[in-house]
C-alpha atoms as a PDB file:
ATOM      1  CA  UNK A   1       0.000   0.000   0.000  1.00  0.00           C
ATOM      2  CA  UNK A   2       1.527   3.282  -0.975  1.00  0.00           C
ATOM      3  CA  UNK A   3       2.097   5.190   2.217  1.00  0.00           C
ATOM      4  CA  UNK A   4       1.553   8.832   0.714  1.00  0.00           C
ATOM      5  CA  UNK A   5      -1.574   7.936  -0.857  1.00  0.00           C
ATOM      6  CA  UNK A   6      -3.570   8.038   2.917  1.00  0.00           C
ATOM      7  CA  UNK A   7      -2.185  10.955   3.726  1.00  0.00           C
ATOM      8  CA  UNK A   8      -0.411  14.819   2.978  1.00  0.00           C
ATOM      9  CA  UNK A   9       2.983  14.859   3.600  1.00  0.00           C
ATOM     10  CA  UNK A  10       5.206  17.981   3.167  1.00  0.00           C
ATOM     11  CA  UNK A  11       7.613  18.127   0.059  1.00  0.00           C
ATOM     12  CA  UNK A  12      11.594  18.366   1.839  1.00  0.00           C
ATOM     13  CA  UNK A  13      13.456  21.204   0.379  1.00  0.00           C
ATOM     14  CA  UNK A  14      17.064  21.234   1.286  1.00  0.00           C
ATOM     15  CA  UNK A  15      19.606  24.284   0.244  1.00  0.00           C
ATOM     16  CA  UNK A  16      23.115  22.781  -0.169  1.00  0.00           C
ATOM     17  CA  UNK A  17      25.288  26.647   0.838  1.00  0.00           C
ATOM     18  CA  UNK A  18      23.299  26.917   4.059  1.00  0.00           C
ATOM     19  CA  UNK A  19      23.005  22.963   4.540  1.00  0.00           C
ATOM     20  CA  UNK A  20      19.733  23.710   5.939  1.00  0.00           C
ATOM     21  CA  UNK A  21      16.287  21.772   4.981  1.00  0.00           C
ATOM     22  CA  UNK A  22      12.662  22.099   5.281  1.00  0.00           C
ATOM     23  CA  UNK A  23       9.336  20.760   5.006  1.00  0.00           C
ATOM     24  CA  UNK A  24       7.366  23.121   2.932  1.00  0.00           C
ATOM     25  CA  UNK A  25       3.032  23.334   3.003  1.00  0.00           C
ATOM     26  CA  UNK A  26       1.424  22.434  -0.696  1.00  0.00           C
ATOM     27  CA  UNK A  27       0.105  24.935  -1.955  1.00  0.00           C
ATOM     28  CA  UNK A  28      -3.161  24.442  -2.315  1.00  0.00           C
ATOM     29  CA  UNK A  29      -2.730  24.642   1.743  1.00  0.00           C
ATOM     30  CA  UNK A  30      -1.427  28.021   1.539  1.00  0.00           C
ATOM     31  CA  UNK A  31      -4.285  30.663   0.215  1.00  0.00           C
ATOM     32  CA  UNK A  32      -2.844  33.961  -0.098  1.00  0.00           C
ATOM     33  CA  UNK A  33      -3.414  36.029  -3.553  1.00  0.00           C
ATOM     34  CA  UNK A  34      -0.379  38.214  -4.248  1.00  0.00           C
ATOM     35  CA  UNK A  35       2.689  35.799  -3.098  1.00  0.00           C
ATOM     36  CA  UNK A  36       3.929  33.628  -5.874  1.00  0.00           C
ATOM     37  CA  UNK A  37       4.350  30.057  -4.503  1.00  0.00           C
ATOM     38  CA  UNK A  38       5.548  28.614  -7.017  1.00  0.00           C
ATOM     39  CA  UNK A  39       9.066  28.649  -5.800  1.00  0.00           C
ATOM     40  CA  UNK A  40      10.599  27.560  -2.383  1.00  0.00           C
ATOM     41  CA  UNK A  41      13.194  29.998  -0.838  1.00  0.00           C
ATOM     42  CA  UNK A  42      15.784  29.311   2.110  1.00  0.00           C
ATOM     43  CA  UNK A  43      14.189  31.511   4.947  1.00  0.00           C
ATOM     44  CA  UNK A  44      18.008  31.936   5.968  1.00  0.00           C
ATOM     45  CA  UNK A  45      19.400  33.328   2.468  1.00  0.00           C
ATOM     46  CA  UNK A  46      16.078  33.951   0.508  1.00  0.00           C
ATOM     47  CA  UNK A  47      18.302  31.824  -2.122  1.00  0.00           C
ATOM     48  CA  UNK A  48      16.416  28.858  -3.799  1.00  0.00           C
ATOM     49  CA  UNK A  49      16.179  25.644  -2.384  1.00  0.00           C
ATOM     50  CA  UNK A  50      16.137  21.939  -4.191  1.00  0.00           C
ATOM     51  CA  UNK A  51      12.768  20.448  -4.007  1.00  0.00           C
ATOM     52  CA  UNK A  52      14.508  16.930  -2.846  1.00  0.00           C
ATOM     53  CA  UNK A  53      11.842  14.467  -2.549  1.00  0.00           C
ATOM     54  CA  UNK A  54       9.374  12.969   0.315  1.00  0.00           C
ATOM     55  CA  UNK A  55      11.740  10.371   1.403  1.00  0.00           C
ATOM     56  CA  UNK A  56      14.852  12.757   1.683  1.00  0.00           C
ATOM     57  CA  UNK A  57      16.751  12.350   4.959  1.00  0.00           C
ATOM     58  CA  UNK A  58      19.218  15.385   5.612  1.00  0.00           C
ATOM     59  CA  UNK A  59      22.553  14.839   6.818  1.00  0.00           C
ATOM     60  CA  UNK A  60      23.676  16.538  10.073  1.00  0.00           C
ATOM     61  CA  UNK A  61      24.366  20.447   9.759  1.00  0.00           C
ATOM     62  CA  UNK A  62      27.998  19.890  10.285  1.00  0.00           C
ATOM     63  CA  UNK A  63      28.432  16.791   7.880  1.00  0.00           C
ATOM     64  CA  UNK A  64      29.975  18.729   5.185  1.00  0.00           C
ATOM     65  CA  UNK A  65      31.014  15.338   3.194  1.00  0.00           C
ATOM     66  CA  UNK A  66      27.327  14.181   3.242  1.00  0.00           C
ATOM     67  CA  UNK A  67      26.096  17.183   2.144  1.00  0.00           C
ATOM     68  CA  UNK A  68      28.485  17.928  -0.828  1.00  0.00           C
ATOM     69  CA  UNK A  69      27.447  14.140  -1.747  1.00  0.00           C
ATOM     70  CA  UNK A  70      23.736  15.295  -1.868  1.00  0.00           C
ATOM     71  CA  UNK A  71      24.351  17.873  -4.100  1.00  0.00           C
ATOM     72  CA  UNK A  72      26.317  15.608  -6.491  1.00  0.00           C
ATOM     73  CA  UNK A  73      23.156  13.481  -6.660  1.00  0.00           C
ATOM     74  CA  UNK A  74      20.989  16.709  -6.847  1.00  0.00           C
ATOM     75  CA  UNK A  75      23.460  17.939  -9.637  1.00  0.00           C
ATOM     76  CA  UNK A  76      22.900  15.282 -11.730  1.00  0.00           C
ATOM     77  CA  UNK A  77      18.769  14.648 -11.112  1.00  0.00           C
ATOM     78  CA  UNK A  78      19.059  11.588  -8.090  1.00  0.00           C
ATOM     79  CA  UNK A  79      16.113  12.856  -5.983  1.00  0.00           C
ATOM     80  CA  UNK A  80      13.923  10.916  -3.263  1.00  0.00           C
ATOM     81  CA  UNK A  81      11.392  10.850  -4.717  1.00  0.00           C
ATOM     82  CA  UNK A  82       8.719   8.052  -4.658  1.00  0.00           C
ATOM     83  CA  UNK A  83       5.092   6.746  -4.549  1.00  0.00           C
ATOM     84  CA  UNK A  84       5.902   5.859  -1.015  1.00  0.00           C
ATOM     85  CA  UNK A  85       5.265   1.972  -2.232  1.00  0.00           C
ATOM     86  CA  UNK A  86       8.783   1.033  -1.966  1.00  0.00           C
ATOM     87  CA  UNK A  87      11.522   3.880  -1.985  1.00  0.00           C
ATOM     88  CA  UNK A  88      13.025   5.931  -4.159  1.00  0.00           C
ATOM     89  CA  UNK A  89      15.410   2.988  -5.378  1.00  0.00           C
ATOM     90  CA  UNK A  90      19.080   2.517  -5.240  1.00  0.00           C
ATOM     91  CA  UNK A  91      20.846   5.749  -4.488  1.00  0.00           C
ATOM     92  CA  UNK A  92      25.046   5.559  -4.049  1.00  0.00           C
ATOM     93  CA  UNK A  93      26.470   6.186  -0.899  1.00  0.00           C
ATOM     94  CA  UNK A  94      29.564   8.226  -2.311  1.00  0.00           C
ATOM     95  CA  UNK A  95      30.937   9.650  -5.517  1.00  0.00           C
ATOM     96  CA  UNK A  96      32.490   6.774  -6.730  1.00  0.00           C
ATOM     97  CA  UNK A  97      29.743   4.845  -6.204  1.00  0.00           C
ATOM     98  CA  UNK A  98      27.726   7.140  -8.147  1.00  0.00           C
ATOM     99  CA  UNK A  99      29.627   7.394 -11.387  1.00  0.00           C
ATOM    100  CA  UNK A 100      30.104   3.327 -11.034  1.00  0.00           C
ATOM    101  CA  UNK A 101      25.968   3.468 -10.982  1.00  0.00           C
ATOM    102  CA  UNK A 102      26.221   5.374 -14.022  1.00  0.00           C
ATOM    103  CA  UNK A 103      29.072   3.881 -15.807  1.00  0.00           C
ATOM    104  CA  UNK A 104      26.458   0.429 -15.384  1.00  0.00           C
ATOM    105  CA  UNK A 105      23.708   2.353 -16.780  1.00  0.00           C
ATOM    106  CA  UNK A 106      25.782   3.420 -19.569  1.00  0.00           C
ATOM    107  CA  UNK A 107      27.056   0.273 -20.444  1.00  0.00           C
ATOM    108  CA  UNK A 108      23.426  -1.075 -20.564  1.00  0.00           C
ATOM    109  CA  UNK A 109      22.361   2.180 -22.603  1.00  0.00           C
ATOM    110  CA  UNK A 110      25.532   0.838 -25.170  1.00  0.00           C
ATOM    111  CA  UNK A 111      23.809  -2.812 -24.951  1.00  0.00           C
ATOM    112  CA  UNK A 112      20.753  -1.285 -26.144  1.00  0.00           C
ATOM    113  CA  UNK A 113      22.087   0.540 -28.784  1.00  0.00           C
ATOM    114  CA  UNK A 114      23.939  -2.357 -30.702  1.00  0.00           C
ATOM    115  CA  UNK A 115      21.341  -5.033 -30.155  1.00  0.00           C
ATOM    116  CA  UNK A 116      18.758  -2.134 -32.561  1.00  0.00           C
ATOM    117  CA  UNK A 117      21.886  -1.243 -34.375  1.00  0.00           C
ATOM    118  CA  UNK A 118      22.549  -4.884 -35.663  1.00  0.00           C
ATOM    119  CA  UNK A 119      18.588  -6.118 -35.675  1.00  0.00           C
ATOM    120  CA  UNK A 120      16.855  -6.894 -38.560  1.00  0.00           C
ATOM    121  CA  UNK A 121      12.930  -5.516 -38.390  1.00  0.00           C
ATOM    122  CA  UNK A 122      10.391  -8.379 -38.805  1.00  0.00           C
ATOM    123  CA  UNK A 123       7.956  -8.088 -41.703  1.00  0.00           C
ATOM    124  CA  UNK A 124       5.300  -9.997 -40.562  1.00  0.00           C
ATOM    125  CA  UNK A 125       3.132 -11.023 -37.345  1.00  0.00           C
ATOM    126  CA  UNK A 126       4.774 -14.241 -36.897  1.00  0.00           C
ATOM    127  CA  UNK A 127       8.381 -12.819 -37.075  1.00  0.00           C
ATOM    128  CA  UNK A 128       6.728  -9.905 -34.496  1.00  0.00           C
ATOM    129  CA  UNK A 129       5.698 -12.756 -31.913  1.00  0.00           C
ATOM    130  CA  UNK A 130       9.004 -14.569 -32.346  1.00  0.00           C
ATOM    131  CA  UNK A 131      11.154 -11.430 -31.919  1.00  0.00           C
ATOM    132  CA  UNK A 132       8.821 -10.151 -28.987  1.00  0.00           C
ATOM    133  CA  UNK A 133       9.268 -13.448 -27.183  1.00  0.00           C
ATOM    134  CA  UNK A 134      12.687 -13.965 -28.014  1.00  0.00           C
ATOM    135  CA  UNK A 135      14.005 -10.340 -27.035  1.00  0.00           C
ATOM    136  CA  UNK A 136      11.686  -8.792 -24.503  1.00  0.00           C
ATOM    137  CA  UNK A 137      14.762  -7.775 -22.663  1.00  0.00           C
ATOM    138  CA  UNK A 138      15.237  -5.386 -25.593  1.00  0.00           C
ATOM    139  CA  UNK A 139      12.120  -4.646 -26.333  1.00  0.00           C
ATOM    140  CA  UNK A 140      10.585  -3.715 -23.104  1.00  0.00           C
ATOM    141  CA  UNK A 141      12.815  -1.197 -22.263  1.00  0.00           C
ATOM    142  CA  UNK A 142      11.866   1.107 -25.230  1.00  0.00           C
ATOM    143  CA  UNK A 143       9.232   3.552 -24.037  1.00  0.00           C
ATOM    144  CA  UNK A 144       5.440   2.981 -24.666  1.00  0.00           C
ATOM    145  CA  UNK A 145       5.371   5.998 -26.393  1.00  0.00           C
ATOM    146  CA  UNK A 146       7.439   4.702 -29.540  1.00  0.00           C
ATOM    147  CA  UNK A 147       5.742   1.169 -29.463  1.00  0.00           C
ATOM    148  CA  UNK A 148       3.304   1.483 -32.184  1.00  0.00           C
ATOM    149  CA  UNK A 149      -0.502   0.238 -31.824  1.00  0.00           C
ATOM    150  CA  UNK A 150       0.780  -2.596 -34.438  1.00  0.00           C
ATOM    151  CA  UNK A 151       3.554  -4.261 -36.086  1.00  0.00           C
ATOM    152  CA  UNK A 152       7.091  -3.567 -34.411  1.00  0.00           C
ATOM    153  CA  UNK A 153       9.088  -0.800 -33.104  1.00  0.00           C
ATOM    154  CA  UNK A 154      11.163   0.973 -35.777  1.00  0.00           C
ATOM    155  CA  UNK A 155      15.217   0.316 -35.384  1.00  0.00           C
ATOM    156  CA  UNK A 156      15.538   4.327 -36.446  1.00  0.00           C
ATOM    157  CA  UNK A 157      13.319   5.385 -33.870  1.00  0.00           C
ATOM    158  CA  UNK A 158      14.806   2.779 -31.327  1.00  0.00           C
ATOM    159  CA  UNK A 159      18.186   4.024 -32.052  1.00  0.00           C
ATOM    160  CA  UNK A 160      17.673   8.073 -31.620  1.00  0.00           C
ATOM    161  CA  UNK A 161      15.864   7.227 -28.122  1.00  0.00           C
ATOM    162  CA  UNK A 162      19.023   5.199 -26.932  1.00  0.00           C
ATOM    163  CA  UNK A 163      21.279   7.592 -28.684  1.00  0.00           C
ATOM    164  CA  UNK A 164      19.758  10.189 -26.363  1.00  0.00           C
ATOM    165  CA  UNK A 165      19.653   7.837 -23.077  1.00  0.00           C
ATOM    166  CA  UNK A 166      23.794   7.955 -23.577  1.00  0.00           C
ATOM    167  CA  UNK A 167      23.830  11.214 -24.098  1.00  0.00           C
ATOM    168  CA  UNK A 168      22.077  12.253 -21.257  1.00  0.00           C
ATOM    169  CA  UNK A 169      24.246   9.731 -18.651  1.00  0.00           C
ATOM    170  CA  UNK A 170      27.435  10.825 -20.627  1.00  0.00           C
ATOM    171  CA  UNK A 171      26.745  14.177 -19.697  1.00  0.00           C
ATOM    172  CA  UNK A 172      25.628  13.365 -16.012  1.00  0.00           C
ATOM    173  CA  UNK A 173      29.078  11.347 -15.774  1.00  0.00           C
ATOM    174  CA  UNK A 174      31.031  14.237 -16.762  1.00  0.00           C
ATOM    175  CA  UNK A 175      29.529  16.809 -14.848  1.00  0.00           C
ATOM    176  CA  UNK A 176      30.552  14.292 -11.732  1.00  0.00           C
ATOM    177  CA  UNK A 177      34.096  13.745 -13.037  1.00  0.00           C
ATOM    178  CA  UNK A 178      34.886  17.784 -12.864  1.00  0.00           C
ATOM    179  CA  UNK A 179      33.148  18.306 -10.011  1.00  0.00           C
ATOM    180  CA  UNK A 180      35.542  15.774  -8.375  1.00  0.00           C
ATOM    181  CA  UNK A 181      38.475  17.487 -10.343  1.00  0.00           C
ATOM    182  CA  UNK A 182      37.260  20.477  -8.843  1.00  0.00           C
ATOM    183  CA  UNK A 183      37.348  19.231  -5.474  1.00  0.00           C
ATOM    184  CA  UNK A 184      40.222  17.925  -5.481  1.00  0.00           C
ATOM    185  CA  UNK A 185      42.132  21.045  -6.996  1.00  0.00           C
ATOM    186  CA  UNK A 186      40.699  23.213  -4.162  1.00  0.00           C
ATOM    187  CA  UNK A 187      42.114  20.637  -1.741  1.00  0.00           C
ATOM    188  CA  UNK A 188      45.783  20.711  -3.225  1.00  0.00           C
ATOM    189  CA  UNK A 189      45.409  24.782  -3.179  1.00  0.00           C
ATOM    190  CA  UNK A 190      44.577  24.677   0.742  1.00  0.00           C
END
């Protein structure tokens, strides 16, 4: 049973420069006319603050490691977010472990793309049933969205969505490595 489906809970905000967090009311809670809610701001800094997810537990105030780690998961879209069935999932404990999770996804992203790269499209519904039995793995990881109504999902079509799946993580893995570069240049300089 999904646990935020009996009740309102508050979203948690946290703002990484103050390492402060908060609960924040919906808005349909809040009824005033001229303040625009559509944003949450750190009451300590008026700065803006990372919506981070129902099931987002902050890190001690003086935990500086933690909280650089959250906002390497924030930088890069890992939120706690959930239904409140079972989690938010698998989120790393540390950088490393991060880009590893990502370097995993990658190489299943590159999987992906050769098996649609190197398939040949069936031409008829017998050759559809064999190929959706035989490689479901494949198959049911391409979005509903490009599945058509009938016949079989185009290998073009296929290959741009994976193309952009690799893109996306390539980009997410980078953005970790120079942060860490970055880190580790102002830690020489001290």
């Amino acid at each position: 049973m999904c646990r935020y489906s009996m009740a309102t809970y508050k979203p948690h905000y946290a703002f990484f420069k103050c390492r402060k967090t908060f609960k924040r009311r919906h808005m349909r809670d809040i009824r005033r006319e001229n303040e625009d809610l559509t944003e949450a701001k750190c009451p300590q800094c008026g700065d803006l603050m990372a919506n981070m997810g129902l099931d987002f537990e902050s890190p001690k105030k003086d935990d500086v490691k933690d909280w650089n780690h959250i906002k390497d998961l924030y930088s890069v879209g890992v939120t706690f977010h959930s239904c409140g069935c079972s989690g938010p999932g698998y989120i790393p404990k540390d950088k490393d472990r991060l880009t590893a999770y990502f370097e995993e996804i990658l190489c299943d992203y590159n999987r992906q793309l050769l098996f649609w790269r190197n398939r040949t499209e069936p031409t008829n519904e017998k050759e559809i049933h064999r190929e959706n039995s035989k490689h479901r793995d494949y198959i049911g990881k391409v979005p509903y969205d490009l599945r058509p109504k009938k016949g079989s999902i185009s290998n073009e079509d296929a290959k741009i969505f994976w193309i952009s799946q690799i893109k996306e993580v390539e980009q997410k893995i980078s953005k970790l490595r120079s942060t860490n570069k970055k880190n580790k240049a102002l830690s020489t300089d001290k």
